[in-house]
N, C-alpha and C. Protein backbone atom coordinates (compact mmCIF):
# COMPACT_ATOMS: atom_id res chain seq x y z
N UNK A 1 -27.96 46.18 -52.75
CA UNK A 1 -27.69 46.45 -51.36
C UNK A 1 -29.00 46.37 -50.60
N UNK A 2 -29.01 45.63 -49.35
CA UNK A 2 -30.07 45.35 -48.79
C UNK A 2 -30.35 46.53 -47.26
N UNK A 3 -31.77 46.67 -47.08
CA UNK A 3 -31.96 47.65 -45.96
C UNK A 3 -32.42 47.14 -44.65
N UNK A 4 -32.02 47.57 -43.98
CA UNK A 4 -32.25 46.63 -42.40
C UNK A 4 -32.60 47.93 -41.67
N UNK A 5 -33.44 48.08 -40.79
CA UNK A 5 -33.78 48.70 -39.99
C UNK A 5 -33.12 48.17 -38.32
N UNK A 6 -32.91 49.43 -37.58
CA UNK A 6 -32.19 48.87 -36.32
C UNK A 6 -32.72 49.97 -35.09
N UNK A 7 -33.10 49.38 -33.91
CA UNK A 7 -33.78 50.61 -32.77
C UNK A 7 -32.51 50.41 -32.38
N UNK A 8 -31.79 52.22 -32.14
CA UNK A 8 -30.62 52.25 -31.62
C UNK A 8 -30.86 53.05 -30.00
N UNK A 9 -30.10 52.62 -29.15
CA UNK A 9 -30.38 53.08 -27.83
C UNK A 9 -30.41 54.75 -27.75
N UNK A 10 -30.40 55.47 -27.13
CA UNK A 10 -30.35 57.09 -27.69
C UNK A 10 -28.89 57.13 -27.37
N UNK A 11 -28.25 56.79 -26.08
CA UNK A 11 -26.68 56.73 -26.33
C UNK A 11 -26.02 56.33 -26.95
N UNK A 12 -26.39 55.15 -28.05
CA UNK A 12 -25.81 54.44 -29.12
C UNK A 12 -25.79 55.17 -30.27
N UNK A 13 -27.20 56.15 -30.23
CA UNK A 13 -27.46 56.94 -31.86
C UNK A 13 -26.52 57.97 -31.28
N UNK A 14 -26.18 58.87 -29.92
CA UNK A 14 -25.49 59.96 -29.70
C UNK A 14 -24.19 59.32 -29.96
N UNK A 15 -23.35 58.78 -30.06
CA UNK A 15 -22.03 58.63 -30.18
C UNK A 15 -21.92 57.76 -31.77
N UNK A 16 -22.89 57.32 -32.51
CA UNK A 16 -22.64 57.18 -33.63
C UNK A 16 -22.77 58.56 -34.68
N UNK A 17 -23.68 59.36 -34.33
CA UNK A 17 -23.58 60.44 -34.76
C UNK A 17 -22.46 61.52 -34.75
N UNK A 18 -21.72 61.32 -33.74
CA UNK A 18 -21.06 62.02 -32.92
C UNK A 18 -19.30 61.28 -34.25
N UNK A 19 -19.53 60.51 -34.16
CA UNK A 19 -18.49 59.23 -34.94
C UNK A 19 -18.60 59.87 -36.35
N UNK A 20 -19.83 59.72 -36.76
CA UNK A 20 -20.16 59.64 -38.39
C UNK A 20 -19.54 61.40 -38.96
N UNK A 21 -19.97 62.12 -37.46
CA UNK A 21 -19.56 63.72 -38.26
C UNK A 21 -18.31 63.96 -38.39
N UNK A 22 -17.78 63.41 -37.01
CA UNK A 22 -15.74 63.33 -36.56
C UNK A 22 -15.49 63.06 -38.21
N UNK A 23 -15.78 61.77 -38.89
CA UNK A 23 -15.49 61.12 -39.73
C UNK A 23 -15.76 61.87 -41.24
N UNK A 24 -16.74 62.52 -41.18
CA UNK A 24 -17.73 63.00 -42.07
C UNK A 24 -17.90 62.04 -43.29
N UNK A 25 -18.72 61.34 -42.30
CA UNK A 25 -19.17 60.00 -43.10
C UNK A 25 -20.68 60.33 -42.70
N UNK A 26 -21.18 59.30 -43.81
CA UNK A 26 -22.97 58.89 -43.25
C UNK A 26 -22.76 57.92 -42.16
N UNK A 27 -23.84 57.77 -41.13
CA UNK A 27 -24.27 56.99 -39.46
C UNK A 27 -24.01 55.48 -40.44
N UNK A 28 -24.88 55.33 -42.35
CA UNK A 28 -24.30 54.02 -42.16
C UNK A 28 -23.18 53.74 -42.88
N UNK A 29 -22.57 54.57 -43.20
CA UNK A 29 -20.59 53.62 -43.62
C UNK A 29 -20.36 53.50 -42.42
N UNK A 30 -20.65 54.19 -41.11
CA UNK A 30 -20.16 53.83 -39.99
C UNK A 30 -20.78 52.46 -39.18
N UNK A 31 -22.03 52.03 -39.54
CA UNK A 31 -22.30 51.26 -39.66
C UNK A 31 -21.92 49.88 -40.22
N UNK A 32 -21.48 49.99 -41.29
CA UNK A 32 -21.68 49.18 -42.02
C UNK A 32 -20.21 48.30 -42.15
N UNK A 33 -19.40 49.89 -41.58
CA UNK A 33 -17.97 49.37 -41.30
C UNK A 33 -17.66 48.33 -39.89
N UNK A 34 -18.49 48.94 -38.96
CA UNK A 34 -18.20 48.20 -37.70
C UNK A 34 -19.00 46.94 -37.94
N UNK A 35 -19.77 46.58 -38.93
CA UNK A 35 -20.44 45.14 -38.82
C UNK A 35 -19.55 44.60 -39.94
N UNK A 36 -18.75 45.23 -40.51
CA UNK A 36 -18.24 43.91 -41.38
C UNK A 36 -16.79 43.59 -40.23
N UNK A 37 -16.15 44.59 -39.60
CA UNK A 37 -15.46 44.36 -38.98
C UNK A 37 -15.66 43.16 -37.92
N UNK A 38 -17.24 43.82 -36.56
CA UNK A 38 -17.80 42.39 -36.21
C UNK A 38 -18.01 40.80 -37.01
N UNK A 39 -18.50 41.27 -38.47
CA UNK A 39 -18.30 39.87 -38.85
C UNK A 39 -17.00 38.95 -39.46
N UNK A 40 -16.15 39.81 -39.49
CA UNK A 40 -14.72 39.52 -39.74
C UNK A 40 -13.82 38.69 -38.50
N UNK A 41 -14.08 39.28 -37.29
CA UNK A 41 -14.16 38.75 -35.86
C UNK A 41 -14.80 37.65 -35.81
N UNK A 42 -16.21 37.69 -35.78
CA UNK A 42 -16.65 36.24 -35.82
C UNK A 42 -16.29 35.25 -36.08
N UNK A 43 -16.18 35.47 -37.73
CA UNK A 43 -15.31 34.34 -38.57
C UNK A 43 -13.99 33.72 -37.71
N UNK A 44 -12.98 34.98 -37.62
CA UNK A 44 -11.70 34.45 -37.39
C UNK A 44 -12.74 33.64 -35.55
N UNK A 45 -12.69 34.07 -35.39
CA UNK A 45 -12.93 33.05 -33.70
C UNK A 45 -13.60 32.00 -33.94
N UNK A 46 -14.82 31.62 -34.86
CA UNK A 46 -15.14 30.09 -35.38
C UNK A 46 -14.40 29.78 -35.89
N UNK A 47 -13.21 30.35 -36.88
CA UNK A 47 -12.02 29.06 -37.10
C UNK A 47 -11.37 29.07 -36.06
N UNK A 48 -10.75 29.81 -34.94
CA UNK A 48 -10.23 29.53 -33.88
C UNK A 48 -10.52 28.00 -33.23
N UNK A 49 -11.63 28.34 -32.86
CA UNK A 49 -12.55 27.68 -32.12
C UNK A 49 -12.50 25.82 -33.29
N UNK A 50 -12.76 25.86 -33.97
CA UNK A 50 -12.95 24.68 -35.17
C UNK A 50 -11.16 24.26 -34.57
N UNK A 51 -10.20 25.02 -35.31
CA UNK A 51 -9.00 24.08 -34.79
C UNK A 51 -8.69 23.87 -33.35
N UNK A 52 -9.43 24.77 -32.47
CA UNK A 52 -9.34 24.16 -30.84
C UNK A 52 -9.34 22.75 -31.02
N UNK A 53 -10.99 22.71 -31.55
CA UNK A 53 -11.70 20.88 -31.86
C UNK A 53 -10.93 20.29 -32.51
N UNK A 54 -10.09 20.52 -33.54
CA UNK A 54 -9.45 19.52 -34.18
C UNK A 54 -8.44 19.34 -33.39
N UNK A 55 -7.73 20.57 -32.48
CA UNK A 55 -6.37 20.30 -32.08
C UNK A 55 -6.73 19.04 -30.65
N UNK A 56 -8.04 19.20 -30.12
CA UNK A 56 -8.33 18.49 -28.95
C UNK A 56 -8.44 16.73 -29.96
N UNK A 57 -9.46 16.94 -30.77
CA UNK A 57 -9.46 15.27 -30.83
C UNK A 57 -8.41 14.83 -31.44
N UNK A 58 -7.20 15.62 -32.26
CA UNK A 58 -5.79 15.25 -32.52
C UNK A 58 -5.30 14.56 -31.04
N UNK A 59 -5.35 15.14 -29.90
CA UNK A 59 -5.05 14.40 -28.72
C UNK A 59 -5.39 13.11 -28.34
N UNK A 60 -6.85 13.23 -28.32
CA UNK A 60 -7.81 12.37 -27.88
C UNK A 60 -7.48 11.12 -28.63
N UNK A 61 -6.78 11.43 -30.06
CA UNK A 61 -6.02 9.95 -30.79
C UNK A 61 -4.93 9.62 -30.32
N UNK A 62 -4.52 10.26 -29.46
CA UNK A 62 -2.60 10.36 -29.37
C UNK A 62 -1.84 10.34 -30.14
N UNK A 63 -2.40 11.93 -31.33
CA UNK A 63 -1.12 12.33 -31.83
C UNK A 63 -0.78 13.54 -31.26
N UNK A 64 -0.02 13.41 -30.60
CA UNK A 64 1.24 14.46 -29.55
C UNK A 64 2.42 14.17 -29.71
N UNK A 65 3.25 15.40 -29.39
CA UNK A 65 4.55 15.20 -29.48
C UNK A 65 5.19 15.67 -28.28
N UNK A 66 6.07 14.52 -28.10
CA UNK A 66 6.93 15.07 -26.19
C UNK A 66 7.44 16.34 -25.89
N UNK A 67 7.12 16.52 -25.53
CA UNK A 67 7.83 18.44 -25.10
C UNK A 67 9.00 18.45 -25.13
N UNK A 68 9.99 17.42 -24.86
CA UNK A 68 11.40 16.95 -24.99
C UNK A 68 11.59 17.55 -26.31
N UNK A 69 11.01 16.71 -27.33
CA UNK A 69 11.31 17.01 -28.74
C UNK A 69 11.02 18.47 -29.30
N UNK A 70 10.17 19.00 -29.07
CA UNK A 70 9.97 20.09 -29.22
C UNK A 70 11.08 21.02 -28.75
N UNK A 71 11.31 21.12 -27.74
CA UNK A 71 12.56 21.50 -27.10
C UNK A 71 14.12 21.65 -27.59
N UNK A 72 14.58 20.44 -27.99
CA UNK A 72 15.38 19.83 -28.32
C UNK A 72 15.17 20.71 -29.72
N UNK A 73 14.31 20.40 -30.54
CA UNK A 73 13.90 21.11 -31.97
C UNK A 73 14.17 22.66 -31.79
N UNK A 74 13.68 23.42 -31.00
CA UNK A 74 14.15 24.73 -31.05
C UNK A 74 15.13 25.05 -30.40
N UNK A 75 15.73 24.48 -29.69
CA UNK A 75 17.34 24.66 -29.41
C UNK A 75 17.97 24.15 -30.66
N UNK A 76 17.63 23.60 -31.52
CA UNK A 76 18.27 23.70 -32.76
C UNK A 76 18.41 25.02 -33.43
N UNK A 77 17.27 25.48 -33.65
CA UNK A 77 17.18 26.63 -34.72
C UNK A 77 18.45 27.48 -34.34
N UNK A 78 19.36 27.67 -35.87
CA UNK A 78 19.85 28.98 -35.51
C UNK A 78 21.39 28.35 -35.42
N UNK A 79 21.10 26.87 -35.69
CA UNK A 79 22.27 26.06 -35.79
C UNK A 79 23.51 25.60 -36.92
N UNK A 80 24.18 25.00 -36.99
CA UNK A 80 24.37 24.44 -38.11
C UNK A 80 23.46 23.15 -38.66
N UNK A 81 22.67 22.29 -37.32
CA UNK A 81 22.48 21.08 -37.60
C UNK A 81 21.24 21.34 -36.62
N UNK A 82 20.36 22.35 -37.46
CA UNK A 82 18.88 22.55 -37.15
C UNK A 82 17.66 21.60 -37.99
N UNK A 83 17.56 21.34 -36.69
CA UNK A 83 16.72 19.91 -36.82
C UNK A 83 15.03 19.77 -37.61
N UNK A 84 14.82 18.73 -38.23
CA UNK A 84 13.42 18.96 -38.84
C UNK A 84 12.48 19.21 -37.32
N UNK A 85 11.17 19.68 -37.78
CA UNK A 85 10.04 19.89 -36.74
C UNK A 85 9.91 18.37 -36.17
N UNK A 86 9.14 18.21 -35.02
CA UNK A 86 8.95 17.04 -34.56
C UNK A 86 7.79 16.71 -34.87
N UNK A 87 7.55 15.45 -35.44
CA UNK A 87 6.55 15.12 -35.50
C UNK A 87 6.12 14.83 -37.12
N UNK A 88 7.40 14.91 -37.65
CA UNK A 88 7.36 14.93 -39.51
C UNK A 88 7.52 13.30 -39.97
């Protein structure tokens, strides 16, 4: 386990302290929890972000599908004669 040092604002150390006792935890599981959480966030929003890009230059080729079909496709569901996805 690695040690990092951090200057915390004095309102930042008063309400982590304030956190860690509520909790009766140490300042760093409380720590250590909200940065894996932040880096858990991160992650998911760079893959967000990554299939934005793929979903944009999927366009930029013209593969789209008419909103008609789409449409048409979920007024199926729920049918007898519910239709494959569009675009298969």
């Amino acid at each position: 386990m690695g040690v990092t040092t951090v200057r915390l604002q004095a309102d930042v150390e008063q309400q982590l302290e304030a956190i860690a006792d509520k909790l009766q935890r140490s300042k760093g599981w409380v720590i250590n929890q909200a940065l894996s959480e932040y880096i858990d966030k991160q992650h998911l929003e760079q893959q967000r972000w990554q299939q934005t890009l793929d979903a944009m230059e999927s366009v930029a080729q013209g593969k789209v599908v008419d909103a008609s079909e789409v449409h048409r496709w979920l007024s199926s569901w729920g049918t007898d004669h519910e239709l494959d996805a569009p675009g298969k």
